[in-house]
Protein backbone atom coordinates (compact mmCIF):
# COMPACT_ATOMS: atom_id res chain seq x y z
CA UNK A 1 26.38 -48.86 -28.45
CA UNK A 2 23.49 -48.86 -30.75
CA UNK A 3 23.07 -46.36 -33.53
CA UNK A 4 19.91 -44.50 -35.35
CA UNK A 5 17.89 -41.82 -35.58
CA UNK A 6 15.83 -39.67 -33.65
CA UNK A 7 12.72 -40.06 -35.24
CA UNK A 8 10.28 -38.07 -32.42
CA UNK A 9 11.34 -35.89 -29.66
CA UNK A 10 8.22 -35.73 -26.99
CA UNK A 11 7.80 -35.19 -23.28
CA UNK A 12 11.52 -35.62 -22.64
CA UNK A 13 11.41 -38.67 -24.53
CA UNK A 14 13.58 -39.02 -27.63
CA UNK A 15 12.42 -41.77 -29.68
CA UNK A 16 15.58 -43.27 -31.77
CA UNK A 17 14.60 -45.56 -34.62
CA UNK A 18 17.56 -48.51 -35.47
CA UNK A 19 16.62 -50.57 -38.12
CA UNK A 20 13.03 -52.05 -37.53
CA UNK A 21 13.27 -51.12 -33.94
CA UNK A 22 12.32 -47.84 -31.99
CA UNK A 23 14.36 -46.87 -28.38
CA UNK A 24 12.48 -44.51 -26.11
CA UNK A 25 15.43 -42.98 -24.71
CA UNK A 26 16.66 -40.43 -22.15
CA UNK A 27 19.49 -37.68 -22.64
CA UNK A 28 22.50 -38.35 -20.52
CA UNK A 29 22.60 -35.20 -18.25
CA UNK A 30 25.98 -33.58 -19.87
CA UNK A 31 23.58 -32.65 -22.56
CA UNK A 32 21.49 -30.50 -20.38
CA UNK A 33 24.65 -29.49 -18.74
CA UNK A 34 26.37 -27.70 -21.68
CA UNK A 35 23.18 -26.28 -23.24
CA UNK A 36 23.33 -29.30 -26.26
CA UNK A 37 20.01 -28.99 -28.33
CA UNK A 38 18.72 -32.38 -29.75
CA UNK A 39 16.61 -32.79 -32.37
CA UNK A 40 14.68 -34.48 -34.62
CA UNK A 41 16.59 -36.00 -37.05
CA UNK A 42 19.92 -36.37 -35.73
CA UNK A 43 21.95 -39.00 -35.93
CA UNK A 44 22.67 -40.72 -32.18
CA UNK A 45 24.48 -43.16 -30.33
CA UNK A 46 22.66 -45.26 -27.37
CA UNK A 47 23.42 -47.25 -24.35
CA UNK A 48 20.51 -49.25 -23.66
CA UNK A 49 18.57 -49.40 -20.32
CA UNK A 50 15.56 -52.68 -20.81
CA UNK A 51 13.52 -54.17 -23.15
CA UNK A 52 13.68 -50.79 -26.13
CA UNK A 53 14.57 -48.42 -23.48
CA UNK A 54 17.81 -46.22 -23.56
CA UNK A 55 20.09 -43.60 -22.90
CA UNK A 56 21.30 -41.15 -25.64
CA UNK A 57 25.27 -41.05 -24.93
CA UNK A 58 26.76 -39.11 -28.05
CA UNK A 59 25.02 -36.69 -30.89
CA UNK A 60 27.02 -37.10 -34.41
CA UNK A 61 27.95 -34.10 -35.85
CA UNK A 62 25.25 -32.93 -38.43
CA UNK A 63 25.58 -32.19 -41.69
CA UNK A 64 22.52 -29.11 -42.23
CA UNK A 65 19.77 -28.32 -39.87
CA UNK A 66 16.64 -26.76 -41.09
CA UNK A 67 14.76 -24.23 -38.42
CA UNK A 68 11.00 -24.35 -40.50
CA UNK A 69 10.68 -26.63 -39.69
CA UNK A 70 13.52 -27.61 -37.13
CA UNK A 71 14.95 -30.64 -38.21
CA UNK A 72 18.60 -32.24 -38.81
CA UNK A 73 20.06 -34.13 -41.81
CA UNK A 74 17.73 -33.82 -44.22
CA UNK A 75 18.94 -35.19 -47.91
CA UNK A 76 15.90 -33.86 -49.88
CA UNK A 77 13.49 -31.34 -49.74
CA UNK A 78 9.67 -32.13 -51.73
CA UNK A 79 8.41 -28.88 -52.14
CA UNK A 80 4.91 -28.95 -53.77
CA UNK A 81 2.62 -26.61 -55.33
CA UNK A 82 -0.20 -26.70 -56.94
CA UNK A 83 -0.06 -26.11 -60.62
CA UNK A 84 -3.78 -24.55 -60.03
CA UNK A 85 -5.99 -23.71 -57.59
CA UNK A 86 -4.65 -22.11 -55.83
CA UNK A 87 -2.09 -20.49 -58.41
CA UNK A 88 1.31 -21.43 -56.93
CA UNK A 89 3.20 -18.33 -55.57
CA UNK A 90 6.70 -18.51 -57.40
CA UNK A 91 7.75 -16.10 -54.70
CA UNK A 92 7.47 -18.44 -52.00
CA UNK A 93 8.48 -21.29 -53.97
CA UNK A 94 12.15 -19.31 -55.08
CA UNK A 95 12.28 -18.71 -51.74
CA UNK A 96 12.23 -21.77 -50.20
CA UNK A 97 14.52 -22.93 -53.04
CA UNK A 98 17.21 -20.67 -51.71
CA UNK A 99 16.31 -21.96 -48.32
CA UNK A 100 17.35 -25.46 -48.88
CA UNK A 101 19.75 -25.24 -50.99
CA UNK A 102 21.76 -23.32 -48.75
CA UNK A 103 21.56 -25.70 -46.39
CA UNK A 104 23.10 -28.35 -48.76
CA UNK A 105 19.46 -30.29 -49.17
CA UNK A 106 18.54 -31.19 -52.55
CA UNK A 107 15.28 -29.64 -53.77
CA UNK A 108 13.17 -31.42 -56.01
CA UNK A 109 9.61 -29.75 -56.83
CA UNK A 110 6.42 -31.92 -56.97
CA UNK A 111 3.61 -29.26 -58.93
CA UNK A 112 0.01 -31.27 -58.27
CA UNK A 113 -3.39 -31.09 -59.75
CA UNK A 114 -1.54 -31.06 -63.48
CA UNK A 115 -5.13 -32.88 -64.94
CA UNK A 116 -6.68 -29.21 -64.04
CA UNK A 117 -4.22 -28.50 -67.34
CA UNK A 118 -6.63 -30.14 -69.40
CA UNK A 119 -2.94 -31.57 -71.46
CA UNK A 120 -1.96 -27.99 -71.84
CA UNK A 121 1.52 -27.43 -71.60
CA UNK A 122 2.88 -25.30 -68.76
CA UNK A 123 5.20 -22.08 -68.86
CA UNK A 124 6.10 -22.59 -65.06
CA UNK A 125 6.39 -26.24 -65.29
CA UNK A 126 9.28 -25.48 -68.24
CA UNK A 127 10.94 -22.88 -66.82
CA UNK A 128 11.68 -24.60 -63.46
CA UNK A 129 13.04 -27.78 -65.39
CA UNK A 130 15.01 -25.51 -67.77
CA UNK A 131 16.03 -23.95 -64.79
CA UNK A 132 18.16 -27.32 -63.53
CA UNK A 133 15.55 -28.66 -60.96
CA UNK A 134 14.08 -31.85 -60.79
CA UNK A 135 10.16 -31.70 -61.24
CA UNK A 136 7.83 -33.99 -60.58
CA UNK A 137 3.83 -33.41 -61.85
CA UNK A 138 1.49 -34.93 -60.17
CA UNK A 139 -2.31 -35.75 -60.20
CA UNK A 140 -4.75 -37.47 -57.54
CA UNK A 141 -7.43 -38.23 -59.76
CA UNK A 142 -5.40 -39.63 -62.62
CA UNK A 143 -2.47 -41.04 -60.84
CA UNK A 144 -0.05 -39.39 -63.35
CA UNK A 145 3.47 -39.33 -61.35
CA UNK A 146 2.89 -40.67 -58.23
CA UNK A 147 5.28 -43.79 -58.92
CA UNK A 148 7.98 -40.73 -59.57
CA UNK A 149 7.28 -39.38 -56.04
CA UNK A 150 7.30 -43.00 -54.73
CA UNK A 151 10.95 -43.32 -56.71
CA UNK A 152 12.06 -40.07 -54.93
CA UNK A 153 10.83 -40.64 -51.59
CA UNK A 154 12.13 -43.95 -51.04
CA UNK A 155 15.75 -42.91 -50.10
CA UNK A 156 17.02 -41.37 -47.31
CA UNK A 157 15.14 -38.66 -45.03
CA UNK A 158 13.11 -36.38 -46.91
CA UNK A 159 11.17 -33.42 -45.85
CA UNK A 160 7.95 -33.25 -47.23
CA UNK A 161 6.67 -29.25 -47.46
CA UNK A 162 4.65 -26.34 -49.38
CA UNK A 163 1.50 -24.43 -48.69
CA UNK A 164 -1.95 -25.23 -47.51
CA UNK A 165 -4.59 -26.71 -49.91
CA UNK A 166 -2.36 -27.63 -52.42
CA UNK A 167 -3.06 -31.44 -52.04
CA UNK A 168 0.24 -32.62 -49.60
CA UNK A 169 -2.04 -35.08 -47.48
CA UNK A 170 -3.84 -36.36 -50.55
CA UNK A 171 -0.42 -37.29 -52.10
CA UNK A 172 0.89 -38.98 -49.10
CA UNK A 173 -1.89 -40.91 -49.14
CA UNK A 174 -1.23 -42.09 -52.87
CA UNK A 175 2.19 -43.19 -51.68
CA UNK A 176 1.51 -45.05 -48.49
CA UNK A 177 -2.43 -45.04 -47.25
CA UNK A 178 -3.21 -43.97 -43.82
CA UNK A 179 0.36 -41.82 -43.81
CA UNK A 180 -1.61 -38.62 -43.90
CA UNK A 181 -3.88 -39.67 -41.35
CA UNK A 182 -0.59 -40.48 -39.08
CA UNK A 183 0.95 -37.21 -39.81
CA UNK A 184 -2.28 -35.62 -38.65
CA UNK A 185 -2.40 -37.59 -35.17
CA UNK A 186 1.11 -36.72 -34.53
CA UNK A 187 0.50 -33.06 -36.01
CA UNK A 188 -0.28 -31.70 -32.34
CA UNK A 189 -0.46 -28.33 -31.35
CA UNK A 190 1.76 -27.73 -28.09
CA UNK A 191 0.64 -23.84 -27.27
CA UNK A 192 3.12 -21.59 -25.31
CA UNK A 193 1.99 -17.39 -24.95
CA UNK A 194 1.27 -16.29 -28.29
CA UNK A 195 2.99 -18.92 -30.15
CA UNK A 196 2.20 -22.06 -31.55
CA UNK A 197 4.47 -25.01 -32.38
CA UNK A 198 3.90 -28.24 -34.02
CA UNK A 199 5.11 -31.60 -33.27
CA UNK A 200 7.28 -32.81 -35.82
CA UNK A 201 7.89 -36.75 -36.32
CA UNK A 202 9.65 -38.30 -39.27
CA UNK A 203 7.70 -41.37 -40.29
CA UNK A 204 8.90 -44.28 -41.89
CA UNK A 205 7.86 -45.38 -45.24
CA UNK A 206 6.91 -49.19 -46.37
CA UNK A 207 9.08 -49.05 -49.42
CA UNK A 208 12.28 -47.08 -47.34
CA UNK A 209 13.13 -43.73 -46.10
CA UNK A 210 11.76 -41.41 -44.08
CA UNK A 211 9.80 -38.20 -44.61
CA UNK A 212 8.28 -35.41 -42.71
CA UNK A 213 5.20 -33.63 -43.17
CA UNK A 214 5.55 -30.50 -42.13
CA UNK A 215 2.78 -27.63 -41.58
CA UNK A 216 1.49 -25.30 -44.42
CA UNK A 217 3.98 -21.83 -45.09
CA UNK A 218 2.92 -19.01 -46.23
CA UNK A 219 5.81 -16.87 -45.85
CA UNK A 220 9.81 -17.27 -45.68
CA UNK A 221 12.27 -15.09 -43.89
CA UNK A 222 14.77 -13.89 -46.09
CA UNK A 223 17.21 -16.57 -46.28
CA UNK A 224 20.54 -16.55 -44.37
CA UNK A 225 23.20 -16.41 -47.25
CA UNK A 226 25.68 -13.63 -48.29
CA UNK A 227 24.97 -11.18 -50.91
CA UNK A 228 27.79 -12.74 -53.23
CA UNK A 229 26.63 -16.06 -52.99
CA UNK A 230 22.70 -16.02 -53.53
CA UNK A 231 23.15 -16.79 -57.22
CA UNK A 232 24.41 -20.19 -56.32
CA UNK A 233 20.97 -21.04 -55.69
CA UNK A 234 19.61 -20.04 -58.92
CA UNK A 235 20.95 -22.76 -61.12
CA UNK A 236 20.40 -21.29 -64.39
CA UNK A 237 22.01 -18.04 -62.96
CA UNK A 238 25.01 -19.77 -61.65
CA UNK A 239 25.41 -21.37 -65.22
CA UNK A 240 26.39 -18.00 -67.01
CA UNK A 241 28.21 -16.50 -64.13
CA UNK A 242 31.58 -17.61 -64.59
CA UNK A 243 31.27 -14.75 -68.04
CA UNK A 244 30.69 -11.89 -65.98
CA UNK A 245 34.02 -9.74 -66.34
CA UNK A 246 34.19 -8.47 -62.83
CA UNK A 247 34.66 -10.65 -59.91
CA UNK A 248 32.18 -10.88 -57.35
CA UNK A 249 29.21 -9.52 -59.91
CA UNK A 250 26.17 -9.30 -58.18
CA UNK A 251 24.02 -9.40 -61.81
CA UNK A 252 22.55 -6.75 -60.39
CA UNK A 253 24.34 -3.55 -62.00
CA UNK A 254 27.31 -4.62 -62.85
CA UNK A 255 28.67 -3.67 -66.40
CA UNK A 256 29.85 -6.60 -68.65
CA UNK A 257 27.79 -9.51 -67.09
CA UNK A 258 27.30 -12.26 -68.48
CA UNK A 259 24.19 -13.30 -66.83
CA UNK A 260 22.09 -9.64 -68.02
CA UNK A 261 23.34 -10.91 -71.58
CA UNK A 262 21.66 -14.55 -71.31
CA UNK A 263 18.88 -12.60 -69.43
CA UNK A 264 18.21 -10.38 -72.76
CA UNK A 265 18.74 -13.48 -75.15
CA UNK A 266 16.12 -14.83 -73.31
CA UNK A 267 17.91 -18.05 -72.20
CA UNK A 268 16.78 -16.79 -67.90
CA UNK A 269 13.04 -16.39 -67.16
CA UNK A 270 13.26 -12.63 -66.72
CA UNK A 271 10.50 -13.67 -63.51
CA UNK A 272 12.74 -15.98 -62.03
CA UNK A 273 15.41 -12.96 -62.59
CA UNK A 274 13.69 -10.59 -60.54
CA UNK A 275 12.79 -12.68 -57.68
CA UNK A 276 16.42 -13.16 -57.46
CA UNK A 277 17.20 -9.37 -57.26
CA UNK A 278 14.29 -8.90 -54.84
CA UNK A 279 15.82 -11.93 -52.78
CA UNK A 280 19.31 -10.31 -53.28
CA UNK A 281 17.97 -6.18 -52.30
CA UNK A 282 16.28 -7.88 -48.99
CA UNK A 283 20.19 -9.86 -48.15
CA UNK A 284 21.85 -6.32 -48.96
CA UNK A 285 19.43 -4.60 -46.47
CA UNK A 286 19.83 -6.80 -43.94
CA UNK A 287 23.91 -6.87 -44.12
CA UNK A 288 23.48 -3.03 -43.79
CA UNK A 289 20.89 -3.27 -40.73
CA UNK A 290 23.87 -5.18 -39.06
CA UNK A 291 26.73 -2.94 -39.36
């Protein structure tokens, strides 16, 4: 048995990279049988069938799946933004936080075009690294922390995502050239009713790893975590909870919590602090809608 990765699942095909080598392989038909979706990204055992051609004989459990896009065992998530033009939408950005790190995928957040700062320092730029996150800044035109993003891309399977126009392609280029031009072959649009779905490949990098680009977002469903434990995802929220008096405090209401105090000392971006209770009164609502 040979072991790997789906790297590209196409025409029935699932394409499983091992080591320098890439298996076009089958399913075996108990898949299809018990309903078993495979995807890109999952880990996968092989029986082969001629010269890198195969049969996919066993899935390996997974440890988080991702549905935008809809991929398996992602380690890191490279969420960038432009630090202007456009104005990143903190919104989104919070959002997709949440997203992730529910899903047990560590965030790290790449802000671009930092040279339109003119070597002005920037409030969103502190508050996200105050916050706990790793942040990269990055610039095209000067180069400034691309060998960061190389550092952080280099391991494991990453997923490389944020919104349109804020310089993605540009930046894979910087790491490997000709990446972004591969991401846009295998970027095809496979068009069903109303609907549109892009192929998703993860692509292997020249110094390790692999990454997918995935399409611009410009909005998030509310993420699927419980009321009580959204503030796990808000590092700098989680990092004054355990003062709250009350058990289960929301942060919301509550009397005696410890978080509204660090809020009012100024030690939480209040901003950051609302998009958290506007994440956590869209959670409530949707608890109550299924009751």
């Amino acid at each position: 048995m040979i072991r790997g990765v789906i790297v590209k699942a196409y025409g029935g095909f699932f394409y499983v990279k091992s080591g320098k080598e890439v298996w076009e392989c089958t399913l075996r038909g108990i898949f299809r049988h018990r309903k078993v979706d495979v995807m890109v990204g999952d880990h996968v055992e092989l029986s082969t069938e001629g010269e890198h051609k195969g049969v996919i004989e066993k899935v390996i459990p997974r440890r988080n799946l991702l549905n935008r896009p809809l991929l398996a065992n992602i380690d890191q998530a490279v969420i960038v933004f432009a630090i202007i033009d456009p104005a990143p939408s903190l919104t989104l950005l919070d959002r997709f936080l949440v997203q992730v790190g529910s899903q047990g995928i560590q965030p790290v957040i790449c802000f671009n075009k930092i040279d339109l700062l003119k070597g002005q320092e920037s409030r969103i730029i502190n508050t996200y690294s105050a916050a706990g996150y790793k942040v990269i800044n990055t610039s095209i035109k000067t180069g400034d922390g691309i060998n960061d993003l190389i550092s952080v891309l280099k391991e494991g399977t990453t997923v490389f995502a944020g919104p349109s126009g804020v310089g993605k392609s540009s930046l894979l280029n910087k790491v490997q050239p000709g990446l972004a031009l591969k991401t846009g072959e295998i970027g095809l649009k496979i068009k069903r009713g109303k609907h549109t779905t892009r192929h998703v490949e993860l692509l292997s990098l020249d110094i390790g790893g692999l990454v997918a680009d995935t399409p611009g977002f410009s909005s998030l469903f509310v993420p699927e975590v419980k009321r009580e434990e959204l503030f796990y995802y808000f590092p700098e929220i989680e990092k004054y909870s355990d003062g709250c008096k009350y058990r289960g405090c929301l942060h919301n209401t509550e009397p005696h919590c410890a978080v509204k105090d660090a809020l009012s000392q100024g030690h939480i971006d209040k901003g950051r602090y609302e998009r958290y209770l506007e994440i956590l009164a869209e959670i409530i609502e949707k608890e109550r809608n299924f009751l």
